[in-house]
Protein backbone atom coordinates (compact mmCIF):
# COMPACT_ATOMS: atom_id res chain seq x y z
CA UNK A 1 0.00 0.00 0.00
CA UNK A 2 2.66 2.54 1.10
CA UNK A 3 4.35 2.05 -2.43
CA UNK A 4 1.28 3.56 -4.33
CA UNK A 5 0.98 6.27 -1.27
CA UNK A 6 3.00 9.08 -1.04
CA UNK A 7 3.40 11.00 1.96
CA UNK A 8 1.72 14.39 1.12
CA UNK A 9 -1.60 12.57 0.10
CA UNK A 10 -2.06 10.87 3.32
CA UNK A 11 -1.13 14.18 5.59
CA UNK A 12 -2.95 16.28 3.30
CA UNK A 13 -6.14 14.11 3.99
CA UNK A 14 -5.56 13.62 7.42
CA UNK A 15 -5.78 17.18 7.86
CA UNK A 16 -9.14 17.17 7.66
CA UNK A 17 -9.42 15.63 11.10
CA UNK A 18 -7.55 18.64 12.54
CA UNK A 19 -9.59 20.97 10.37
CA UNK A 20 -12.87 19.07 11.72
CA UNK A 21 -10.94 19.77 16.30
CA UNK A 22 -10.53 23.40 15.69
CA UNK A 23 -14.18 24.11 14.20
CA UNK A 24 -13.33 25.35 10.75
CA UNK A 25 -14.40 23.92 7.61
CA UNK A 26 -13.10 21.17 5.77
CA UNK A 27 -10.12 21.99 4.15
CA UNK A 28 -8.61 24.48 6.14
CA UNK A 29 -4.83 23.63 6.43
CA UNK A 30 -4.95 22.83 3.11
CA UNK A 31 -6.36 25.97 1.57
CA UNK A 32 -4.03 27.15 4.60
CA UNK A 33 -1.10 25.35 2.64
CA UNK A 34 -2.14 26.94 -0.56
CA UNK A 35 -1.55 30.56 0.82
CA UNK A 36 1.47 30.09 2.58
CA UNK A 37 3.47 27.89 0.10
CA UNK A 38 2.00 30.96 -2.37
CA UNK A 39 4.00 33.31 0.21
CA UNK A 40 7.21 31.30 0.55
CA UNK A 41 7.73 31.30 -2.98
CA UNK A 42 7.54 35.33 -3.20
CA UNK A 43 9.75 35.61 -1.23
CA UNK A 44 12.55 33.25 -2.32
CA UNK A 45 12.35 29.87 -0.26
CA UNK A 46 14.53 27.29 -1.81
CA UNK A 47 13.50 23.81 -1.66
CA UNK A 48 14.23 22.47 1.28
CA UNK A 49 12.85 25.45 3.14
CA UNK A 50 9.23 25.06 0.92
CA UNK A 51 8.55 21.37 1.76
CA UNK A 52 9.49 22.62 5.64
CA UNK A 53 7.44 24.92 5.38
CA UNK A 54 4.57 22.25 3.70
CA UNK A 55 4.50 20.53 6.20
CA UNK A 56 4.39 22.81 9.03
CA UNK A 57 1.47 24.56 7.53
CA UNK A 58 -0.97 21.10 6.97
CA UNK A 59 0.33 20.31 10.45
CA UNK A 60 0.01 22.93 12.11
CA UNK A 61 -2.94 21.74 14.06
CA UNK A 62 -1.52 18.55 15.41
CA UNK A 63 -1.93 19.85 19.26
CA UNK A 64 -4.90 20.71 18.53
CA UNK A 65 -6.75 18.24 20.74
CA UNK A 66 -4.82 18.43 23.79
CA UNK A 67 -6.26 21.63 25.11
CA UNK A 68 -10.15 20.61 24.25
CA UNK A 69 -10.90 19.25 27.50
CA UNK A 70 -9.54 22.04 29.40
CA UNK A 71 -10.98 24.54 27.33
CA UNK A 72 -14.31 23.03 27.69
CA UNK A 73 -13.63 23.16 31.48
CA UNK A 74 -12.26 26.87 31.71
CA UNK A 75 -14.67 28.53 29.70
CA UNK A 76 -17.73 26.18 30.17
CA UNK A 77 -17.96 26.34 26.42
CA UNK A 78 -17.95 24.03 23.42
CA UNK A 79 -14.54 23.46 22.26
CA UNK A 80 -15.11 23.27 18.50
CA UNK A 81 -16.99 27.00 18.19
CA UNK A 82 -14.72 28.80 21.01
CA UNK A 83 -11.88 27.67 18.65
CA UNK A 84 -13.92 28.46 15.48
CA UNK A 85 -14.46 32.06 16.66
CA UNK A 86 -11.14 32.98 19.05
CA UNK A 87 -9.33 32.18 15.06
CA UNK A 88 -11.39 35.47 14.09
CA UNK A 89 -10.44 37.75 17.09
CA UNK A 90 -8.19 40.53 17.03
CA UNK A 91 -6.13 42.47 19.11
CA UNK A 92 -8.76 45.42 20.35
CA UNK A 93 -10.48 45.48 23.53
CA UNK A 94 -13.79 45.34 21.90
CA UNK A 95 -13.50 42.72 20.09
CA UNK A 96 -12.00 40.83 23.11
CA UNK A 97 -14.42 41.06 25.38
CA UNK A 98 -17.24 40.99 22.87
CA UNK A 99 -15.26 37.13 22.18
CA UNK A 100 -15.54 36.27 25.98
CA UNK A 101 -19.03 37.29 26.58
CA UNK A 102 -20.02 35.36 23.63
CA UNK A 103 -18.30 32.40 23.97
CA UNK A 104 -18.29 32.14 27.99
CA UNK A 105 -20.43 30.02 30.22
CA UNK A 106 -22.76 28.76 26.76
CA UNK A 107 -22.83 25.26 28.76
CA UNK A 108 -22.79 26.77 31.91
CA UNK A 109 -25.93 25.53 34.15
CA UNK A 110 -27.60 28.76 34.98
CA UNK A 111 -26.86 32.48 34.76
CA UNK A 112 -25.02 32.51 38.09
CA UNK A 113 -22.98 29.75 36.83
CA UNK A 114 -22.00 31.77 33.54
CA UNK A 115 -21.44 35.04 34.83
CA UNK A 116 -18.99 33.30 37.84
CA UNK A 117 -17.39 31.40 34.59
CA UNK A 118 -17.30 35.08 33.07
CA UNK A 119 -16.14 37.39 36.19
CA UNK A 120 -13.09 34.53 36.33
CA UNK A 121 -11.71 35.06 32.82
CA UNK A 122 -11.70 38.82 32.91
CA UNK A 123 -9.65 37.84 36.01
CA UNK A 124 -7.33 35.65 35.25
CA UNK A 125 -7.76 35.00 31.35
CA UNK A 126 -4.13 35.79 29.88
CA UNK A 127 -2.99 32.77 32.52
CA UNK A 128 -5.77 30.59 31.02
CA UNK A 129 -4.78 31.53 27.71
CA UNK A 130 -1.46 31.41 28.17
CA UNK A 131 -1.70 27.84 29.67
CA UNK A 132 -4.09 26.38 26.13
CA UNK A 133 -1.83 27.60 23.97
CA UNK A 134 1.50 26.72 25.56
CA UNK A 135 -0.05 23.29 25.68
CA UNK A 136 -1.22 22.56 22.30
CA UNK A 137 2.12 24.41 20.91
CA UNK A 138 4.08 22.26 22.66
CA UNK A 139 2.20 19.40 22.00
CA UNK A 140 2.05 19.52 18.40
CA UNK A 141 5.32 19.74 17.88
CA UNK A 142 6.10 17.02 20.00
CA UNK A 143 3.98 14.76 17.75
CA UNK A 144 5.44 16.57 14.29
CA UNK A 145 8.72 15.35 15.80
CA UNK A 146 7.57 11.70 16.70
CA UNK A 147 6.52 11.76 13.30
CA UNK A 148 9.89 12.02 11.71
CA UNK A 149 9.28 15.80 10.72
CA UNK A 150 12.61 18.01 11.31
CA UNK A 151 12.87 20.87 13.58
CA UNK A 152 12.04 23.45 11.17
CA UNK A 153 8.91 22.05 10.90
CA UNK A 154 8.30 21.05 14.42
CA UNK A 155 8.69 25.22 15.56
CA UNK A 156 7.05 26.06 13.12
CA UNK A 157 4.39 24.14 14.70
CA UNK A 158 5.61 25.22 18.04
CA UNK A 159 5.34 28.92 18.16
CA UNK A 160 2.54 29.25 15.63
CA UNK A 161 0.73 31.64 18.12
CA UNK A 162 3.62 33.94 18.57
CA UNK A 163 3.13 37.65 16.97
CA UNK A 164 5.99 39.90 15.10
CA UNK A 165 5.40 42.31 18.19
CA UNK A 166 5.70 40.13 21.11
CA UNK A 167 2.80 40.14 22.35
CA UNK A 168 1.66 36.27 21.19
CA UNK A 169 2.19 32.95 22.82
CA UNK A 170 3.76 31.02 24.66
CA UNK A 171 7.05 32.61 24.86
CA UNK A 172 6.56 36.14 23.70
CA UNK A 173 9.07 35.79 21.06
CA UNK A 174 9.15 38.87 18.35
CA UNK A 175 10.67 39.54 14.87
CA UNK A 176 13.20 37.48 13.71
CA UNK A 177 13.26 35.80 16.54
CA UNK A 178 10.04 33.71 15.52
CA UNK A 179 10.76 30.70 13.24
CA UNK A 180 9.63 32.03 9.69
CA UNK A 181 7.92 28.79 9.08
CA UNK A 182 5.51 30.29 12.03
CA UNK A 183 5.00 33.79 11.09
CA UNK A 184 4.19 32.25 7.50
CA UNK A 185 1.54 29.71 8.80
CA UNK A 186 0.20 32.39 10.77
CA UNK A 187 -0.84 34.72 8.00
CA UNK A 188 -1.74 32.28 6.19
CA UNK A 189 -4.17 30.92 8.49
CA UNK A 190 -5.54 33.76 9.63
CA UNK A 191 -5.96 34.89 5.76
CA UNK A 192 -7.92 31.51 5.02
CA UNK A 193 -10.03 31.75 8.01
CA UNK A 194 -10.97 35.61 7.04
CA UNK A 195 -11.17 34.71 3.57
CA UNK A 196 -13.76 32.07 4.17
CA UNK A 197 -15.82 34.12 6.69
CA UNK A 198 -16.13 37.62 5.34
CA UNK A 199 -14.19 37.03 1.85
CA UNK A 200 -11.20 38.37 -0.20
CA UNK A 201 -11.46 42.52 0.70
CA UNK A 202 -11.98 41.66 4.01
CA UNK A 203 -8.97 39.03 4.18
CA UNK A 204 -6.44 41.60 2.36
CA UNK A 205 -7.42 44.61 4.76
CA UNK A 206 -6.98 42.65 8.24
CA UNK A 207 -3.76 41.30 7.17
CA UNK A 208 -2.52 44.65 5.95
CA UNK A 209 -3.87 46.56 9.34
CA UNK A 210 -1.65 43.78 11.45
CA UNK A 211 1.34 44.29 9.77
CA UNK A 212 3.84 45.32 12.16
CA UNK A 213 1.70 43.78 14.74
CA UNK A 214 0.48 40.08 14.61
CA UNK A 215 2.58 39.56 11.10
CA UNK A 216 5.92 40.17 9.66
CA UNK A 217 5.70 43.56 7.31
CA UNK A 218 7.90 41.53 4.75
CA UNK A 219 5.44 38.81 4.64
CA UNK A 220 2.42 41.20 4.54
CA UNK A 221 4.26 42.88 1.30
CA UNK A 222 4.50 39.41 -0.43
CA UNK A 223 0.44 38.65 0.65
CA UNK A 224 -0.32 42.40 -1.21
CA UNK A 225 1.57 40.83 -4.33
CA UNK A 226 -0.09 37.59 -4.47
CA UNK A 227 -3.42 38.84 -4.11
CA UNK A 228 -3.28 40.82 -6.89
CA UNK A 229 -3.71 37.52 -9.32
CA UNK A 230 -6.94 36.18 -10.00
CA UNK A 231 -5.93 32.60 -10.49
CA UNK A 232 -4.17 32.46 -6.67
CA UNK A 233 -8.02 33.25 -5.48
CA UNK A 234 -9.68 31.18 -7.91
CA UNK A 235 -7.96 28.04 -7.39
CA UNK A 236 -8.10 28.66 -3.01
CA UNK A 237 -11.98 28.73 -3.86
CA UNK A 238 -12.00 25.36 -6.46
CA UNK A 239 -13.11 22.37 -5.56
CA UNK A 240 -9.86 20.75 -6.40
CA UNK A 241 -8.45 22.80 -4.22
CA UNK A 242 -6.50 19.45 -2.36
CA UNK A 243 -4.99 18.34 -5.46
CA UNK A 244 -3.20 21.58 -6.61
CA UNK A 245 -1.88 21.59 -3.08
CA UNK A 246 -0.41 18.14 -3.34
CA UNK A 247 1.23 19.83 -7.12
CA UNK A 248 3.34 22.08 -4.47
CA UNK A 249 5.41 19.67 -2.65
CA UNK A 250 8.60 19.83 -3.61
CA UNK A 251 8.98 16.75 -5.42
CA UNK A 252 12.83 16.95 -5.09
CA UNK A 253 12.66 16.66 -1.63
CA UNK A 254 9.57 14.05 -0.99
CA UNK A 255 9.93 11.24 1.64
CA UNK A 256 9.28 7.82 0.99
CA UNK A 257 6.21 6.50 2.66
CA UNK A 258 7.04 3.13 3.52
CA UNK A 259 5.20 0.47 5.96
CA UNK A 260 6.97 1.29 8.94
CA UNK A 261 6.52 4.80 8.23
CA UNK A 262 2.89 4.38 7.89
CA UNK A 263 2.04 2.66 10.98
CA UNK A 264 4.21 5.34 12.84
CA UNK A 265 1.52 8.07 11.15
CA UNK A 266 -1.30 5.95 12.19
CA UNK A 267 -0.09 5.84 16.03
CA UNK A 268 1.02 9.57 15.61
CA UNK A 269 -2.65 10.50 14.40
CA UNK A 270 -3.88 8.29 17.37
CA UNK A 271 -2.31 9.88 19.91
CA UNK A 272 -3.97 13.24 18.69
CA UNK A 273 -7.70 11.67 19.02
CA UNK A 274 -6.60 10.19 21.96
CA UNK A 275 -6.00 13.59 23.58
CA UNK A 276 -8.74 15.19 22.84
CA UNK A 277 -10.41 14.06 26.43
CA UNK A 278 -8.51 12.93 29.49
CA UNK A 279 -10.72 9.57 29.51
CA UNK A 280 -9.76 8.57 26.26
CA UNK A 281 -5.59 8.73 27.04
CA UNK A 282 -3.61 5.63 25.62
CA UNK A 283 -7.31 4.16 24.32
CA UNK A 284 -6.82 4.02 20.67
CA UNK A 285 -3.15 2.36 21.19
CA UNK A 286 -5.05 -0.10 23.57
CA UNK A 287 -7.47 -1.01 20.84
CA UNK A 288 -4.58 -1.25 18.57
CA UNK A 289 -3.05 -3.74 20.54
CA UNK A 290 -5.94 -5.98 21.39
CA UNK A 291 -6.98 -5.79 17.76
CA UNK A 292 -3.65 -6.79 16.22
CA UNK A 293 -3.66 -9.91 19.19
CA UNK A 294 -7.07 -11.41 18.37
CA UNK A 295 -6.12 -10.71 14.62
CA UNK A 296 -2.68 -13.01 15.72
CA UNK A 297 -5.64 -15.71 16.97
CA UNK A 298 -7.52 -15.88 14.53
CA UNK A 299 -4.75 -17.04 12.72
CA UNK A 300 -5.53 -13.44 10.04
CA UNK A 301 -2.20 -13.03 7.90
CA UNK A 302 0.62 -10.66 8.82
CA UNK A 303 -0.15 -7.99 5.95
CA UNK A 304 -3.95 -8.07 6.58
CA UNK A 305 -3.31 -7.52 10.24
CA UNK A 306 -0.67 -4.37 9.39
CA UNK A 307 -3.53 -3.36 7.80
CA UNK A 308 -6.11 -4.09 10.21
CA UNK A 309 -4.02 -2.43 13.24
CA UNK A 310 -3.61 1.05 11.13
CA UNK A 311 -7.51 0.94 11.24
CA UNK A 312 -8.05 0.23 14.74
CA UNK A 313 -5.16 3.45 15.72
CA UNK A 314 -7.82 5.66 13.48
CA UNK A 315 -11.30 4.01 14.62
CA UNK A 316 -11.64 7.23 16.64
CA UNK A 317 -10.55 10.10 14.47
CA UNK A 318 -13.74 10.99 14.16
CA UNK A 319 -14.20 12.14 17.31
CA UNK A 320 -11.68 15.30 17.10
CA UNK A 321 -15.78 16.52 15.40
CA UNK A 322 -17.62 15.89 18.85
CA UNK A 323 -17.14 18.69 21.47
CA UNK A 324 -15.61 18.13 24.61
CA UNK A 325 -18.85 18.71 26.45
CA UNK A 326 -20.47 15.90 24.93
CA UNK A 327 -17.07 13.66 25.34
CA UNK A 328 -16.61 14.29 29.02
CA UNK A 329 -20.00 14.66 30.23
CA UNK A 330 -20.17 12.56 33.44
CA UNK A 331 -24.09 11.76 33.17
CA UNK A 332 -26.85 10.90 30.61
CA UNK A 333 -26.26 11.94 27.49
CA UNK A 334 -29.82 14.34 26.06
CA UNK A 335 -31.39 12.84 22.58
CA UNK A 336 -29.88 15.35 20.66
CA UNK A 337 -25.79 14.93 22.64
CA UNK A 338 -26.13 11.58 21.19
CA UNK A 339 -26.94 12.16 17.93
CA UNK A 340 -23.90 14.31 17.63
CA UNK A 341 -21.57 11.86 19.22
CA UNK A 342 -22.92 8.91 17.04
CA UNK A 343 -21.61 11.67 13.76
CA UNK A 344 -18.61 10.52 14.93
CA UNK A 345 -18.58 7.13 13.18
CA UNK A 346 -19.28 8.71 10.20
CA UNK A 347 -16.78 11.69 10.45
CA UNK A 348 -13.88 8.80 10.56
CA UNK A 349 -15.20 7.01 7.62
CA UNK A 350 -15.24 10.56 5.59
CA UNK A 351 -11.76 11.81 6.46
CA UNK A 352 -9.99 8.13 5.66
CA UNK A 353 -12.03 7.64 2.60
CA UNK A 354 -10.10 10.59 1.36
CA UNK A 355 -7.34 8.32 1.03
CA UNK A 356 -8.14 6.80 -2.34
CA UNK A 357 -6.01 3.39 -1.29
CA UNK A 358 -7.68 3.89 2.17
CA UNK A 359 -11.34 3.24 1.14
CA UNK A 360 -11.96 -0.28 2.60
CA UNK A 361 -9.88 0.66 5.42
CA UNK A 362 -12.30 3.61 5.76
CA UNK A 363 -15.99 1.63 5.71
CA UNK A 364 -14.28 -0.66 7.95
CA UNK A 365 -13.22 1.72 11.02
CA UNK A 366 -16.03 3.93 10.38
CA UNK A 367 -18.22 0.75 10.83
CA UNK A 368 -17.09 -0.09 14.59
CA UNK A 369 -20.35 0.83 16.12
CA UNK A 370 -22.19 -1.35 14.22
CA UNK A 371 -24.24 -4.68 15.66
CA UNK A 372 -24.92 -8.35 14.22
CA UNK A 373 -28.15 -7.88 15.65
CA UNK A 374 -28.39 -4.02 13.18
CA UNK A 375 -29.26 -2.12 16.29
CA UNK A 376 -25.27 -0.07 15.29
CA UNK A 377 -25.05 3.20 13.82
CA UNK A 378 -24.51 4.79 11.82
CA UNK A 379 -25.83 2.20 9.03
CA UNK A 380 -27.70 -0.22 10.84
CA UNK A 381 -25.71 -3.23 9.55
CA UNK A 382 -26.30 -6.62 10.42
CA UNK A 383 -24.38 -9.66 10.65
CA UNK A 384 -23.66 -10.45 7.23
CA UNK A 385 -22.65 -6.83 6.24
CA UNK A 386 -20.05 -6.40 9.31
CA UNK A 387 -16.53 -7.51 8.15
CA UNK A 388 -14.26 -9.92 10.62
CA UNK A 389 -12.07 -6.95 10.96
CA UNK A 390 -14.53 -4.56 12.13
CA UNK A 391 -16.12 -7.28 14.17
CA UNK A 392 -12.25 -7.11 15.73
CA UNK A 393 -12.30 -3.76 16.48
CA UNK A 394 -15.40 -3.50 17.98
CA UNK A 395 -14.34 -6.24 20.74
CA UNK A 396 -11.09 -4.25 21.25
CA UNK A 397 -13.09 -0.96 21.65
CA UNK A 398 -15.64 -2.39 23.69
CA UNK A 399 -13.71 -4.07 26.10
CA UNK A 400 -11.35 -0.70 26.33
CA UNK A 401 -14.50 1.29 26.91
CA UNK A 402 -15.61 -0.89 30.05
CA UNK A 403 -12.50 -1.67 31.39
CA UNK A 404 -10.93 2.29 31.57
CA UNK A 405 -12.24 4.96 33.45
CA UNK A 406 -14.87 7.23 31.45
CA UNK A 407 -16.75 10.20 32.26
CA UNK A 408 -19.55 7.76 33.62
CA UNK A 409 -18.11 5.02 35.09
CA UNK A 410 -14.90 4.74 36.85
CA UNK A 411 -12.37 1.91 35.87
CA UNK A 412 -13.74 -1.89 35.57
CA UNK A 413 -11.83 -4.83 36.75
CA UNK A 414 -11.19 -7.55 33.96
CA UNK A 415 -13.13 -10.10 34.73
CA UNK A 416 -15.97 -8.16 35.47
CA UNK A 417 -15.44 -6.43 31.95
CA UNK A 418 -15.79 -9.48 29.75
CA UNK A 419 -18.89 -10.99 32.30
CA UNK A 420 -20.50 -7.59 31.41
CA UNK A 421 -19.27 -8.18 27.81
CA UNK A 422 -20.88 -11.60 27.66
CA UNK A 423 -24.28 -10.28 27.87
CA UNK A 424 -24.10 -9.29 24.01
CA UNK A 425 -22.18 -12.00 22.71
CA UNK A 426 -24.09 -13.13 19.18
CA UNK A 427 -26.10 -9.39 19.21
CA UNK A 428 -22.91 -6.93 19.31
CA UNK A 429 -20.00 -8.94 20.06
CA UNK A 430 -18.84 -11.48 17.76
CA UNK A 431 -18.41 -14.75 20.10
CA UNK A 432 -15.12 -15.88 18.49
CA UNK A 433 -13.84 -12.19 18.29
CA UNK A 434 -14.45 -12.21 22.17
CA UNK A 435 -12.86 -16.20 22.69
CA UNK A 436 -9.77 -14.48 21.22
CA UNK A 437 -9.51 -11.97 23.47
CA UNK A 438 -10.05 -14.00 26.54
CA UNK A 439 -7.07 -16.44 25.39
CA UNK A 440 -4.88 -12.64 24.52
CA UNK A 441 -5.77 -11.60 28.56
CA UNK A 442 -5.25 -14.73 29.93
CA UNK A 443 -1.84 -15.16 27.47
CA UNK A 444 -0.31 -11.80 28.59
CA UNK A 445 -1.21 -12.16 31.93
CA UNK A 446 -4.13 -9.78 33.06
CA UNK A 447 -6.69 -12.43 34.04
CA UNK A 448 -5.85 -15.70 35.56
């Protein structure tokens, strides 16, 4: 599979996951991409320094996740639109507090409730801002790193949030002294997000009034330039927007995606769902695991159960869409919470089917809440329409999801996890799915 794959078609598409965390529509870091590599080319990037700067830009949201939960706990908000709309926020007082008054205390319980949740950010908000940006900075480029991207594309990752002025995040840097794979991924996300919200006039005359400010004057003089030509604007706005981004890669200086290479991206892209709530830490690595063991089992051949694992890291991806105050809600969830975490199945079939060579891959991780008995979501298949391999991953998830702490229950032992488990044996659980995973627990140790 790698072979036919090449490395900027899988990130590219697996952008869309980080586009679907921060609230902003499909496509963002690419159309993101678009403008900056647009930018590095005016002014004079070689190479090297363009497919840097590539891959800093469709990765710039790999932290992303990490600060949901707390943001969701801070501002008693929901993550996705507080995201959506601080993007849009500039530097005047106005405009700030008109940001925290709208987007502070929505989920709160009661107008007492919102107005303390209010009262404490005009306190101490540059500490709580400080803290959810220093932590998905930070974060991201951790990942970037663990994903064998270089450290030009790792700070540019890192200090994304920092402004030619000093006064952005988390270290306050200025001029120069900011990576310029940041100050260009700045711009040009803050141009994509204004361009897609209040369109091109709009887009050129916020970047221009932050020059010297948020953005690098230099940078803002190339922008003025590009803007100028039609095409630039007509392809951001295409429809094929994705594949004249993947034309931009350096092709002197791609990476060869090989099979090692693409398992590491599928753990890397794991560990970003997985910390999008503190409940769901180290559970799409655990499903990995237990998958690839009862693949072992069944006696399922190496390369299918490669394949098979990369799918079980990415089962969840789809819930970087579902806000954190649906995720991490410790009681019943209302009609309409659930109907909006169920999108979630459907959200991970969407962003891996954008992988052409990851289509059956994609129906069958986007199919893990399905049930033999068709009482799943979100097609209602039965039995004979639910592959082994899904059948796999749903035993893996299912027995992760009892046996971990979660917003609603607190950790369950083992053996109480698989009696509870037995109880829909032949209606969700495949029986010899589950047989496999007793004989994995009792092989490695965890039940006697």
């Amino acid at each position: 599979m790698a072979a036919t794959l090449k490395l900027s078609q899988l990130i590219s598409a697996l952008s869309y996951a980080l586009d679907i965390t921060e609230g902003q529509p499909e496509g963002h870091c690419v159309r993101s991409c678009w403008i900056g590599m647009h930018i590095g080319r005016a002014i004079g990037l070689e190479a090297q320094q363009l497919w840097d700067l590539y891959y800093a830009i469709l990765l710039k949201d790999l932290g992303c996740s990490s600060n949901a939960a707390r943001i969701s706990e801070l501002y008693l908000a929901d993550d996705r639109s507080f995201k959506q709309e601080f993007k849009l926020v500039g530097t005047s007082l106005p405009q700030v507090l008109g940001f925290v008054f709208n987007n502070t205390g929505t989920h709160a319980d009661g107008w007492r409730q919102r107005a303390a949740s209010i009262f404490n950010v005009l306190r101490h908000g540059k500490e709580m801002a400080d803290e959810l940006i220093n932590t998905r900075c930070h974060r991201g480029a951790d990942i970037a790193r663990q994903l064998r991207f270089n450290e030009n594309v790792a700070l540019g990752i890192q200090n994304l949030d920092e402004h030619w002025d000093g006064s952005g995040r988390p270290l306050g840097l200025s001029g120069e002294a900011i990576p310029l794979n940041a100050r260009i991924t700045l711009l040009a996300q803050v141009i994509d997000v204004l361009h897609a919200t209040h369109g091109r006039g709009t887009a050129r005359n916020e970047a221009a009034n932050r020059a010297g400010g948020w953005f690098d004057p230099e940078l803002i003089q190339a922008f003025r330039s590009i803007s100028q030509d039609e095409d630039f604007w007509r392809q951001l706005e295409a429809d094929d927007i994705e594949q004249a981004v993947l034309a931009l890669e350096p092709s002197q200086c791609e990476v060869p995606l090989d099979e090692d290479y693409l398992d590491e991206i599928a753990e890397g892209f794991g560990l970003v769902v997985d910390s999008k709530s503190p409940f769901t830490a180290g559970h799409s690595l655990r499903v990995g695991h237990y998958a690839d063991r009862i693949a072992a089992y069944l006696e399922i051949e190496p390369t299918r159960r490669r394949w098979l694992k990369r799918g079980a890291l990415l089962h969840d991806v789809g819930k970087l869409g579902v806000s954190n105050t649906i995720l991490d809600k410790p009681g019943k969830l209302t009609p309409n919470e659930w109907v909006a975490m169920k999108r979630h199945a459907g959200y991970t079939e969407a962003i891996l089917s954008r992988i052409e060579s990851f289509e059956e891959l994609a129906r069958m991780a986007g199919a893990h809440h399905e049930r033999l008995d068709g009482g799943g979501y979100p097609r209602g298949l039965t039995a004979d329409a639910i592959a082994l391999e899904t059948r796999i991953i749903t035993t893996a998830d299912i027995f992760d999801a009892i046996n971990a702490e979660r917003p609603y229950h607190p950790p369950t032992p083992i053996p109480h996890t698989l009696d509870i488990m037995r109880q829909y044996l032949g209606c969700a659980i495949d029986p010899a799915c589950f047989a496999a995973l007793e004989h994995v627990l009792h092989a490695e140790g965890a039940v006697t």
